[in-house]
PDB file of N, CA and C in Angstrom:
ATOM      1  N   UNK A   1      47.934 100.470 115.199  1.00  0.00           N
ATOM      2  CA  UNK A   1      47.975 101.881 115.518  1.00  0.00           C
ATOM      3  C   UNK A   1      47.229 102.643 114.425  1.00  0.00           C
ATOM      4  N   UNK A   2      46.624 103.618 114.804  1.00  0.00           N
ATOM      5  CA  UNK A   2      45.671 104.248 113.645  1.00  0.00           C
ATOM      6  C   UNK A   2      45.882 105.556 113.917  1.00  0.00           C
ATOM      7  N   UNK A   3      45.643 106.281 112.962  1.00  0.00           N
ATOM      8  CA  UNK A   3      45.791 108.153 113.137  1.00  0.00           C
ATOM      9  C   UNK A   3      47.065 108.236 112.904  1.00  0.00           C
ATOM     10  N   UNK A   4      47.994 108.017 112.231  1.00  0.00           N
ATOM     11  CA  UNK A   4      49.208 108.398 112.139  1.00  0.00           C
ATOM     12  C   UNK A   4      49.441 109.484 111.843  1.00  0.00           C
ATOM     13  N   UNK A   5      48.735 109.836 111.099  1.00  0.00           N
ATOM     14  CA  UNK A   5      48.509 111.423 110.673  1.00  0.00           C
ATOM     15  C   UNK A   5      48.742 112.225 111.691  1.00  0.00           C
ATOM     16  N   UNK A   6      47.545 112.495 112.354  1.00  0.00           N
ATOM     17  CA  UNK A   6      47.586 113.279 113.935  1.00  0.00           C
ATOM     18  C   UNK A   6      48.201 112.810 114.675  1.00  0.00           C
ATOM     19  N   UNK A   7      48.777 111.531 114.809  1.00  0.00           N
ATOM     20  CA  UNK A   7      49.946 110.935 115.894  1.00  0.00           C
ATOM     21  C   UNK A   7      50.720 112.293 115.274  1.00  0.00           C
ATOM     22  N   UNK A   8      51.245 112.085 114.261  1.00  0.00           N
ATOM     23  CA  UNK A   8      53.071 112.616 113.486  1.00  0.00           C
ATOM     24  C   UNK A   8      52.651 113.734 113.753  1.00  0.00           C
ATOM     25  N   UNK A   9      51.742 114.568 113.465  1.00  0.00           N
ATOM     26  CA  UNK A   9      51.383 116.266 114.129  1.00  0.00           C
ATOM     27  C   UNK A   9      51.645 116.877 114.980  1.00  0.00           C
ATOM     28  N   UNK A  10      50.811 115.842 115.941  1.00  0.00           N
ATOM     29  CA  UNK A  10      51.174 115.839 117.339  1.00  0.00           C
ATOM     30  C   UNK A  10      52.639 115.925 117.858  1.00  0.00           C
ATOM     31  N   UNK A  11      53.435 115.210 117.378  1.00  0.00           N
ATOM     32  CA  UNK A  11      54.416 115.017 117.802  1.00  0.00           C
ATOM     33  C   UNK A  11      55.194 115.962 117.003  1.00  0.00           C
ATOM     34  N   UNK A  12      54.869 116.033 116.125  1.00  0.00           N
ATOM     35  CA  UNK A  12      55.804 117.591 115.334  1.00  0.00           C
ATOM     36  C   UNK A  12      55.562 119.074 115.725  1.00  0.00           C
ATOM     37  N   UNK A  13      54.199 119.050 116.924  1.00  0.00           N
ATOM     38  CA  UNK A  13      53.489 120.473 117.155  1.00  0.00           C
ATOM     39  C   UNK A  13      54.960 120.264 119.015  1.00  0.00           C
ATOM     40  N   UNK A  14      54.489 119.218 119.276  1.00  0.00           N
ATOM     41  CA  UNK A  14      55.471 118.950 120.445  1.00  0.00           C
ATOM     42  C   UNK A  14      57.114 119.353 120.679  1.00  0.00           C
ATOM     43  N   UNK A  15      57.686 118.596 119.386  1.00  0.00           N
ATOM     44  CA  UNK A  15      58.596 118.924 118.782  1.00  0.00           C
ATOM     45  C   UNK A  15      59.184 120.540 118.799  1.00  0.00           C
ATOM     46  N   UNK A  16      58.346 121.187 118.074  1.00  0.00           N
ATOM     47  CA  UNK A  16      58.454 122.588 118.158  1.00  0.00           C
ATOM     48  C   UNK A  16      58.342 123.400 118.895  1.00  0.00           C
ATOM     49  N   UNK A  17      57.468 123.111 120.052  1.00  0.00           N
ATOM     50  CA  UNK A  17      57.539 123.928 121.245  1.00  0.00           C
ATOM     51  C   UNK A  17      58.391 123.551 122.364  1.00  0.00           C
ATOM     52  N   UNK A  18      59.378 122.644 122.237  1.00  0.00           N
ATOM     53  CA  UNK A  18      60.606 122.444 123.130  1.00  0.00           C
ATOM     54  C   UNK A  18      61.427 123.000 122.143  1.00  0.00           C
ATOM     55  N   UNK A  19      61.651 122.975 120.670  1.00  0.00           N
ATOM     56  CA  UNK A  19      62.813 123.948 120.550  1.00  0.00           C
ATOM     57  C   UNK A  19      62.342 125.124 120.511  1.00  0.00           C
ATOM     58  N   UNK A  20      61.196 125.923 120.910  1.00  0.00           N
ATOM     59  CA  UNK A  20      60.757 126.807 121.036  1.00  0.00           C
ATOM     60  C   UNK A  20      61.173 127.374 122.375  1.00  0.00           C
ATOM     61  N   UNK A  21      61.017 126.257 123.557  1.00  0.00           N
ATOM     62  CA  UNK A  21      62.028 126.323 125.027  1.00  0.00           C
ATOM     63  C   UNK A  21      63.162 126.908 125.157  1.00  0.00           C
ATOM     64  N   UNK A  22      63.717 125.810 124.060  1.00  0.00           N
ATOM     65  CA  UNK A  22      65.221 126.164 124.275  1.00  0.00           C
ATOM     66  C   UNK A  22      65.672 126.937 124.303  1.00  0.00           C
ATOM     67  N   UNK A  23      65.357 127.354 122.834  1.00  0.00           N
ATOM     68  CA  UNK A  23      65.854 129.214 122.264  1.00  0.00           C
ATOM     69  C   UNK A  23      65.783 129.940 123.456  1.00  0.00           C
ATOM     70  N   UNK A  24      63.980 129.789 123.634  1.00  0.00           N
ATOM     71  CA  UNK A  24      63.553 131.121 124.997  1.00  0.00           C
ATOM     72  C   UNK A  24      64.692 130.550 126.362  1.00  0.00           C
ATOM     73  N   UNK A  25      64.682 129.723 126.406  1.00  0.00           N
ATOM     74  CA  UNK A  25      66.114 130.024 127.767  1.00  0.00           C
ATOM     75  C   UNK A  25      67.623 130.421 127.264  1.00  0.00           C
ATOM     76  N   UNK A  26      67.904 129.928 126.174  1.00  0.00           N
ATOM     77  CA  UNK A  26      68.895 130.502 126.050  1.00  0.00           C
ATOM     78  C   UNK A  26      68.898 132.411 125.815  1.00  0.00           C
ATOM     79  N   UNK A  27      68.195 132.610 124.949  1.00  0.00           N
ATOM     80  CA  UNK A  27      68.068 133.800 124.958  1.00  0.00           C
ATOM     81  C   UNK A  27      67.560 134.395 125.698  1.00  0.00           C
ATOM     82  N   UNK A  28      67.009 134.146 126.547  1.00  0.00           N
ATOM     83  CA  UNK A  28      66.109 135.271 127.741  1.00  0.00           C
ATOM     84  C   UNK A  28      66.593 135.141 129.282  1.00  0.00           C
ATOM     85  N   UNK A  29      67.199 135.803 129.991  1.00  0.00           N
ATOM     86  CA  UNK A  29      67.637 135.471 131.282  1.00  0.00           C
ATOM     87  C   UNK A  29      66.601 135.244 131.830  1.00  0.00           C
ATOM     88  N   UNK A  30      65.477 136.364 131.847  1.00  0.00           N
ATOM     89  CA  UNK A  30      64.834 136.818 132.704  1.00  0.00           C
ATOM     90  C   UNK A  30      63.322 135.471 132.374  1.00  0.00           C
ATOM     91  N   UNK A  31      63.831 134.028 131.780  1.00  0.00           N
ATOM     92  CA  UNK A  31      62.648 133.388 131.480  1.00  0.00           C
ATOM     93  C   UNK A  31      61.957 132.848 132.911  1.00  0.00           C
ATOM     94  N   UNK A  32      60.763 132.656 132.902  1.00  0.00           N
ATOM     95  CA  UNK A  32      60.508 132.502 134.291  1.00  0.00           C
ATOM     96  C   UNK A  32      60.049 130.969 134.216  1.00  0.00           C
ATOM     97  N   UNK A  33      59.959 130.697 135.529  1.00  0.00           N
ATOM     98  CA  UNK A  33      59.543 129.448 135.881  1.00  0.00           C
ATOM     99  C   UNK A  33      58.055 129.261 135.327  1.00  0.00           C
ATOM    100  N   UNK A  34      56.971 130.099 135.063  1.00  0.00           N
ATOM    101  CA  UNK A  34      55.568 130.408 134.652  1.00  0.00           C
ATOM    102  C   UNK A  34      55.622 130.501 133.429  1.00  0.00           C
ATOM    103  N   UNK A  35      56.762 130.459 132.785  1.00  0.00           N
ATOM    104  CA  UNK A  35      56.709 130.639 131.158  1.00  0.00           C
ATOM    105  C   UNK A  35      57.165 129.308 130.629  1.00  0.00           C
ATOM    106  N   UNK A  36      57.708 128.501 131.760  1.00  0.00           N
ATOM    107  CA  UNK A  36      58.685 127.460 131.303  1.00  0.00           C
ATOM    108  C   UNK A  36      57.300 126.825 131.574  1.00  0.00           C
ATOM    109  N   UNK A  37      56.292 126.619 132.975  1.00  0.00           N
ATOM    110  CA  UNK A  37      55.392 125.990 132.942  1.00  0.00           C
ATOM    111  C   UNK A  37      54.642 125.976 132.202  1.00  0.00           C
ATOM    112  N   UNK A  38      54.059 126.610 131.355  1.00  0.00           N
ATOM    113  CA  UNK A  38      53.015 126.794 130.408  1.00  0.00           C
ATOM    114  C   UNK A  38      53.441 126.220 129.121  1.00  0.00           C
ATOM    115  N   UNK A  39      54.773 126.326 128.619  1.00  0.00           N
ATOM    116  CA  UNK A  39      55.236 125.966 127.520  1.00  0.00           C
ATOM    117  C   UNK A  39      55.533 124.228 127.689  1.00  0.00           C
ATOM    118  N   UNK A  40      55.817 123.711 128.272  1.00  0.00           N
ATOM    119  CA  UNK A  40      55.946 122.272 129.090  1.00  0.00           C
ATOM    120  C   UNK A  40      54.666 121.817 128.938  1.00  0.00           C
ATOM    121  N   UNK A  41      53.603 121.967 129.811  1.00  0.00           N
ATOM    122  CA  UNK A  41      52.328 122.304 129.594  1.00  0.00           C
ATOM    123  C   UNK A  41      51.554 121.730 128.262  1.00  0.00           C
ATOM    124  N   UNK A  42      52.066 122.478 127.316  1.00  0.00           N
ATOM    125  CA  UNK A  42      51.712 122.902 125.640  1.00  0.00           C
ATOM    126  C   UNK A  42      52.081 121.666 125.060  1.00  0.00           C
ATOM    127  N   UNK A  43      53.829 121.214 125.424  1.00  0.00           N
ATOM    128  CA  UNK A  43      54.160 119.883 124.830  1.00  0.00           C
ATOM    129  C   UNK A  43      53.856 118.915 125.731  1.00  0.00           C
ATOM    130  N   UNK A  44      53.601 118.202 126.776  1.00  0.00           N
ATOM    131  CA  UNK A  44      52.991 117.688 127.150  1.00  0.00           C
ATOM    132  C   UNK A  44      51.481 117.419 126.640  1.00  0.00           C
ATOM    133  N   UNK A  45      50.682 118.478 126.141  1.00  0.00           N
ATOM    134  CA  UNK A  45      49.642 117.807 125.623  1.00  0.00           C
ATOM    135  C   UNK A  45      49.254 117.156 124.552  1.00  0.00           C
ATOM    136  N   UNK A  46      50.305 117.683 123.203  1.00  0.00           N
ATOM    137  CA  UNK A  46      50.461 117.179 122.521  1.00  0.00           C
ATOM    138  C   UNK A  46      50.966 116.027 122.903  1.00  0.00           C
ATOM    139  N   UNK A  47      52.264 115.543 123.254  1.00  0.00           N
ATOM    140  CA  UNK A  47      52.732 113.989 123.378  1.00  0.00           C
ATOM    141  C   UNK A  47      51.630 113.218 123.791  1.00  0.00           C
ATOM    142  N   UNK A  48      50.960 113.829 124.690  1.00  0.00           N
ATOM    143  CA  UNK A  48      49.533 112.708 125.778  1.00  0.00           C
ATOM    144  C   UNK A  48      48.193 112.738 124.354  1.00  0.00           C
ATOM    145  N   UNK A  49      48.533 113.793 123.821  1.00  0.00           N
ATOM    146  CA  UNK A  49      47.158 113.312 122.780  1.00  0.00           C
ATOM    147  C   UNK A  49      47.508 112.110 121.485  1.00  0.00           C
ATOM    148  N   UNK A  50      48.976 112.487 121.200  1.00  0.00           N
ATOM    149  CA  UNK A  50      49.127 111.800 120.585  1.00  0.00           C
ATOM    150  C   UNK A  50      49.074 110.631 121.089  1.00  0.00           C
ATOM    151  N   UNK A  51      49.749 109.790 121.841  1.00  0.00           N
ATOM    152  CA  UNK A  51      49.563 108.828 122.292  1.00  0.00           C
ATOM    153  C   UNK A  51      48.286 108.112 122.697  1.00  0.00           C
ATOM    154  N   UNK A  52      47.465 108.976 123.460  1.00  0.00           N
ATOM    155  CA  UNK A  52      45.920 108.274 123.605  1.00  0.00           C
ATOM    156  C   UNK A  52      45.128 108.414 122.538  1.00  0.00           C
ATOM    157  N   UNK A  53      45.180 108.878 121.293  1.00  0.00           N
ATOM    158  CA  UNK A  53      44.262 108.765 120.064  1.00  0.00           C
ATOM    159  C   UNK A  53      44.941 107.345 119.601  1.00  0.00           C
ATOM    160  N   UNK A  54      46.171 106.503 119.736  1.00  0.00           N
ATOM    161  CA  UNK A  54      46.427 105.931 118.368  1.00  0.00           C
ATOM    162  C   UNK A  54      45.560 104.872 118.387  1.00  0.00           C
ATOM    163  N   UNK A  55      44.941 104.538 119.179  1.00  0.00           N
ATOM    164  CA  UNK A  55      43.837 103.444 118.939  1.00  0.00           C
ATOM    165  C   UNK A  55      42.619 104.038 118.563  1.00  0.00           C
ATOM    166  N   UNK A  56      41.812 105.263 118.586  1.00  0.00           N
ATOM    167  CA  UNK A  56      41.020 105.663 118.348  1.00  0.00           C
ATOM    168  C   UNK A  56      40.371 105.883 117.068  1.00  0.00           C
ATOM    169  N   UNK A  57      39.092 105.346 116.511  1.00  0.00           N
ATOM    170  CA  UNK A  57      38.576 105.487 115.285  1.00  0.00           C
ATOM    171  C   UNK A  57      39.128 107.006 114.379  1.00  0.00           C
ATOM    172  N   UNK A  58      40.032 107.205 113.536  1.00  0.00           N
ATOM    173  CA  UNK A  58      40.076 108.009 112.547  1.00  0.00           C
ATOM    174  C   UNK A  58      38.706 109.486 112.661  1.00  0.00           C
ATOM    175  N   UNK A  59      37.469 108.498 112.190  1.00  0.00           N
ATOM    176  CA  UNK A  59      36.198 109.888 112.639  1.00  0.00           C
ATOM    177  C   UNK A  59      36.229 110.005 113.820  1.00  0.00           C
ATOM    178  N   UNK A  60      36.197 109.709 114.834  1.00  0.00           N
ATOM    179  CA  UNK A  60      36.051 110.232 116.553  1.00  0.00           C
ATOM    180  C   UNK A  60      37.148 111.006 116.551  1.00  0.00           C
ATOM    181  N   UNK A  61      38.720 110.323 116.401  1.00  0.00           N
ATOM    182  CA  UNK A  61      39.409 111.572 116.681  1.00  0.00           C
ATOM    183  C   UNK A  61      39.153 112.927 115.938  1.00  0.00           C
ATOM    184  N   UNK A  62      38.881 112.691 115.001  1.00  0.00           N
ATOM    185  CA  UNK A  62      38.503 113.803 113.782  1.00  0.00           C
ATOM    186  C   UNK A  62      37.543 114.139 114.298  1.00  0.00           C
ATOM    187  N   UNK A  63      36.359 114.069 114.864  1.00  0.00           N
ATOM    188  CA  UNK A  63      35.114 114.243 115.838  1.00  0.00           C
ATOM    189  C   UNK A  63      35.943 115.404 116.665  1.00  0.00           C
ATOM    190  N   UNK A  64      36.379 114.650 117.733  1.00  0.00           N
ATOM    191  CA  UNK A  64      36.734 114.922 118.869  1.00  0.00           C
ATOM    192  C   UNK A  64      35.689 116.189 120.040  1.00  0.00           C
ATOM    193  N   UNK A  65      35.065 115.191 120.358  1.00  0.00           N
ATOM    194  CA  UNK A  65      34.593 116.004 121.852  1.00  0.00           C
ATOM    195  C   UNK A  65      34.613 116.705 122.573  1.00  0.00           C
ATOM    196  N   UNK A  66      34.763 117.221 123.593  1.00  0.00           N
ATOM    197  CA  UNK A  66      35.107 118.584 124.419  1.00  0.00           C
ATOM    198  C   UNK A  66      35.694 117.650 125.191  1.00  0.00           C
ATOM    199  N   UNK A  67      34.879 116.434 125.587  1.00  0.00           N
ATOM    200  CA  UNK A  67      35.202 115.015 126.425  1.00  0.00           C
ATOM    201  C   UNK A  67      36.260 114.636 125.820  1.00  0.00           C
ATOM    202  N   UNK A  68      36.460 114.379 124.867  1.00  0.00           N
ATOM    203  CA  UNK A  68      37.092 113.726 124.531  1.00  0.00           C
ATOM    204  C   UNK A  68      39.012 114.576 124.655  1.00  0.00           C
ATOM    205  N   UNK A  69      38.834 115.642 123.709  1.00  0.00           N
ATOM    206  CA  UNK A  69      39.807 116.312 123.839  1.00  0.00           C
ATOM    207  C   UNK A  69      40.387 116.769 125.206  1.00  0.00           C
ATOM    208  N   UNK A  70      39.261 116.420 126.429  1.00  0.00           N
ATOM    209  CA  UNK A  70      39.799 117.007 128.121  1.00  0.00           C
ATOM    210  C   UNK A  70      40.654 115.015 128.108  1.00  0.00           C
ATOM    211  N   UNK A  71      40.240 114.327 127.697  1.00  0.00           N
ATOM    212  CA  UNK A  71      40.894 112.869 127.908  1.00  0.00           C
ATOM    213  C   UNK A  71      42.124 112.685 127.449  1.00  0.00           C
ATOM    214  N   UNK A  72      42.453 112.650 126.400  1.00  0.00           N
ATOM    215  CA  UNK A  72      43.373 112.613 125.195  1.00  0.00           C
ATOM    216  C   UNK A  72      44.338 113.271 125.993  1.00  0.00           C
ATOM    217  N   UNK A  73      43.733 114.818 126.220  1.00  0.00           N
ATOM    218  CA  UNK A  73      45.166 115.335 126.400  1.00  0.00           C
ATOM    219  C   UNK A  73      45.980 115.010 128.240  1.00  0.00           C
ATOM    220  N   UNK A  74      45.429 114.101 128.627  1.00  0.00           N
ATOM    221  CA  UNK A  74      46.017 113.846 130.064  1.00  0.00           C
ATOM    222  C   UNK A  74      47.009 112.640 130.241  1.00  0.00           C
ATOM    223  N   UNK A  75      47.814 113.018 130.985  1.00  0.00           N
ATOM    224  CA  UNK A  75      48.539 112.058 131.193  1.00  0.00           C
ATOM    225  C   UNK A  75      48.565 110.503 130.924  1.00  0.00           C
ATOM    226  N   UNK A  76      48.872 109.507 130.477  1.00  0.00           N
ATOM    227  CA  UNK A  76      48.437 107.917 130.455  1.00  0.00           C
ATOM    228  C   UNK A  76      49.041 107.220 131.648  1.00  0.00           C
ATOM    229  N   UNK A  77      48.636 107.620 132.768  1.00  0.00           N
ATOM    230  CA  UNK A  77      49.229 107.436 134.077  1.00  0.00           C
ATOM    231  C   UNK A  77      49.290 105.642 134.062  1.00  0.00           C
ATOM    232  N   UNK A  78      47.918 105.359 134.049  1.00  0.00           N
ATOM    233  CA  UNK A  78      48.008 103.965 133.971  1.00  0.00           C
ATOM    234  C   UNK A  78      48.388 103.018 133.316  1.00  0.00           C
ATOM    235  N   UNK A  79      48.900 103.871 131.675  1.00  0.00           N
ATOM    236  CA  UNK A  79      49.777 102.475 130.751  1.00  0.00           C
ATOM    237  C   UNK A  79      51.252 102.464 131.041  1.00  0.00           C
ATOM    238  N   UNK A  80      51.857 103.987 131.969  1.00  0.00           N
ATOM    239  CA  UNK A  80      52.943 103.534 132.141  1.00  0.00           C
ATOM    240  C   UNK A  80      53.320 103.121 133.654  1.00  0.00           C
ATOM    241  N   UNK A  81      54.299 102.559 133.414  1.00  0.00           N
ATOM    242  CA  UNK A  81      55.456 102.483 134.806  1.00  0.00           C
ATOM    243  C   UNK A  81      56.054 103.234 135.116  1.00  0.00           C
ATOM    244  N   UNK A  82      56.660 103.251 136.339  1.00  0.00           N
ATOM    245  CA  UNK A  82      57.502 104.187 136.741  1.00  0.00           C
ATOM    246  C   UNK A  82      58.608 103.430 136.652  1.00  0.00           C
ATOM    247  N   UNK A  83      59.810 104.158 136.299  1.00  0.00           N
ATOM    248  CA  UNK A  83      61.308 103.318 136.270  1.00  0.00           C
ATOM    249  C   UNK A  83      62.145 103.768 137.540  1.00  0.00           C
ATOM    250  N   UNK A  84      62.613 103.059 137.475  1.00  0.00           N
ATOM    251  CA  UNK A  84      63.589 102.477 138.930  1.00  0.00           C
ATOM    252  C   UNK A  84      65.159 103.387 138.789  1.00  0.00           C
TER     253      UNK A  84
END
């Protein structure tokens, strides 16, 4: 695994915007389904980037593409399974 760096980021930028969720539902009645999507959204891309960089050369991710960054941040549909 390589990039640990930006793996642990990633996952600490992720991190923060679900307890960033939380708060906002607890405190806000009026949170909407469009606020919840976007913020979901936000951590979701982080988790998917983190995960698809950790094999990636150190300079490329540090590079990172326009390509590259539209890749990274998508789903890894095909390394996982679906559970039962």
């Amino acid at each position: 695994m390589k990039n640990k760096y930006l793996i642990s980021s990633n996952i600490e930028d992720a991190k923060e915007q679900l307890e960033e969720i939380l708060a906002d539902i607890k405190s806000d009645k009026d949170y909407s389904e469009v606020e919840l999507q976007i913020a979901l959204e936000h951590a979701y891309h982080h988790l998917n980037y983190a995960w698809n960089i950790r094999n990636i050369e150190e300079s490329r991710a540090e590079a990172c593409s326009k390509s590259d960054y539209k890749a990274w941040s998508m789903f890894p549909t095909k390394e996982f399974t679906e559970y039962e």
